[in-house]
C-alpha atoms as a PDB file:
ATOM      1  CA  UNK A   1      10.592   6.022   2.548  1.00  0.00           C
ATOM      2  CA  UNK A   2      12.609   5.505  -0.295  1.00  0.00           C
ATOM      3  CA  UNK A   3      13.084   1.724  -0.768  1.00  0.00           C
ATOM      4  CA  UNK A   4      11.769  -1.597   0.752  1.00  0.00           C
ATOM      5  CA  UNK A   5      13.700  -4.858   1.107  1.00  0.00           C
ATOM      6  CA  UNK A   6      12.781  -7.201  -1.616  1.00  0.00           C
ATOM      7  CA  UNK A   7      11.981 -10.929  -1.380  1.00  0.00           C
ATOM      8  CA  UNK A   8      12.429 -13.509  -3.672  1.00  0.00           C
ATOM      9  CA  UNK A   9       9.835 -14.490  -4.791  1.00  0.00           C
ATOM     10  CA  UNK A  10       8.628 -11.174  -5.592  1.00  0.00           C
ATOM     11  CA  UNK A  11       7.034 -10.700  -9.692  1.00  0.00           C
ATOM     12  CA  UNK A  12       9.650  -8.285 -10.894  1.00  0.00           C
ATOM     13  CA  UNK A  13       6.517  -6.493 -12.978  1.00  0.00           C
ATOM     14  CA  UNK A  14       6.583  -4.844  -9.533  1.00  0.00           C
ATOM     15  CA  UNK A  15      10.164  -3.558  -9.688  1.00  0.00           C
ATOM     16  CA  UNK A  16      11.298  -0.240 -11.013  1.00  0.00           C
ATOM     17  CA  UNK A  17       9.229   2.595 -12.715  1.00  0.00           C
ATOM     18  CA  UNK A  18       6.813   0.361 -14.119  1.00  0.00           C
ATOM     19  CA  UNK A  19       5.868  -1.114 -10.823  1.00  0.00           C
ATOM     20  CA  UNK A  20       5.825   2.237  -9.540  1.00  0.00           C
ATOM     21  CA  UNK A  21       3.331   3.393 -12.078  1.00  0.00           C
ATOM     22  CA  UNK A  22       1.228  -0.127 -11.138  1.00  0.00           C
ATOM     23  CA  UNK A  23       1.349   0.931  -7.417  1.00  0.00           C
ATOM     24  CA  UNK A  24       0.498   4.113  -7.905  1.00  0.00           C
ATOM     25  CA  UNK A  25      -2.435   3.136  -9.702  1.00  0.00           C
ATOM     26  CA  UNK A  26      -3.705   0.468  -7.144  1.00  0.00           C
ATOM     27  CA  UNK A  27      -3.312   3.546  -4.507  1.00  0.00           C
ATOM     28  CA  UNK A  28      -5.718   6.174  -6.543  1.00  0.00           C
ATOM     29  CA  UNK A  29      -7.985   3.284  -7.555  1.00  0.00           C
ATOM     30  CA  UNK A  30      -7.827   2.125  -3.399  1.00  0.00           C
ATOM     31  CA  UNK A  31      -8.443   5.437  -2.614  1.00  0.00           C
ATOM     32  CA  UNK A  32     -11.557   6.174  -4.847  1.00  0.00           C
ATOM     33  CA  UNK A  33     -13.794   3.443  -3.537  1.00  0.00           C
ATOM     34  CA  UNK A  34     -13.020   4.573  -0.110  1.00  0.00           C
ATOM     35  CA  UNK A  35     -16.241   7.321  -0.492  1.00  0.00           C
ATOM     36  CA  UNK A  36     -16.746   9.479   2.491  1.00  0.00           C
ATOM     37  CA  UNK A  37     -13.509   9.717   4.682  1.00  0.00           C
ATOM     38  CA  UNK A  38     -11.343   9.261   2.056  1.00  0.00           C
ATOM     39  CA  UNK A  39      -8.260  10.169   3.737  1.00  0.00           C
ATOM     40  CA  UNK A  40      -8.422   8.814   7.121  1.00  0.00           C
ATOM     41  CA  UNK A  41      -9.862   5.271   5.645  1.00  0.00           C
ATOM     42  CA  UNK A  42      -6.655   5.391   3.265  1.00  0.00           C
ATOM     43  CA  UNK A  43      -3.755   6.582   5.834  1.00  0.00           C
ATOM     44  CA  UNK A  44      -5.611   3.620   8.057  1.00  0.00           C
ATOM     45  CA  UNK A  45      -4.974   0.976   5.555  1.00  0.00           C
ATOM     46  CA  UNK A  46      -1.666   2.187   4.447  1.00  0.00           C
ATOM     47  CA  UNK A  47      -0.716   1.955   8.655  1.00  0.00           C
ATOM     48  CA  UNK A  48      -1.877  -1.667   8.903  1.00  0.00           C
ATOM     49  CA  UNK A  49      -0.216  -2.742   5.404  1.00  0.00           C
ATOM     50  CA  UNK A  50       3.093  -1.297   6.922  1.00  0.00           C
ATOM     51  CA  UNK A  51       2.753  -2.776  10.678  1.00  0.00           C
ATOM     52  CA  UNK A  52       5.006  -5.118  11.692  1.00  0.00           C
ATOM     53  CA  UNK A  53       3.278  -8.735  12.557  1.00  0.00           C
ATOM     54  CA  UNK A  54      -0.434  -8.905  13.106  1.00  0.00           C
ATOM     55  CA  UNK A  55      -2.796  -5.883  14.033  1.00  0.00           C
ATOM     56  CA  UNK A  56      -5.000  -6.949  16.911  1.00  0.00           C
ATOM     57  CA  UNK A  57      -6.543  -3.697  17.407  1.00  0.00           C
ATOM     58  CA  UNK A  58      -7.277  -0.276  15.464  1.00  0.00           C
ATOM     59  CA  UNK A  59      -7.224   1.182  19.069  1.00  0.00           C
END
């Protein structure tokens, strides 16, 4: 993916290469106090971030 639509009333700290660097950081500090099945918990939460409307089941 190599851009998202942008609202307006998103904080422009987020936009560009600093907010790249910030979300990049959130991501490896996410994915550090995931413990034991690191990966799997991480691509799980990074599925239901991205899903469109609500998530009514992991199933």
């Amino acid at each position: 993916m190599d851009s998202l639509p942008l609202s307006d009333g998103i904080d422009q700290s987020f936009v560009g290469p600093a907010g790249l660097d910030r979300l990049r950081e959130f991501r490896g500090q996410l994915y550090g106090c995931l413990g034991r099945r690191a990966d799997e918990l991480f691509e799980l939460a990074d599925a239901l971030l991205c899903a469109e409307g609500p998530v009514r089941s992991l199933v």
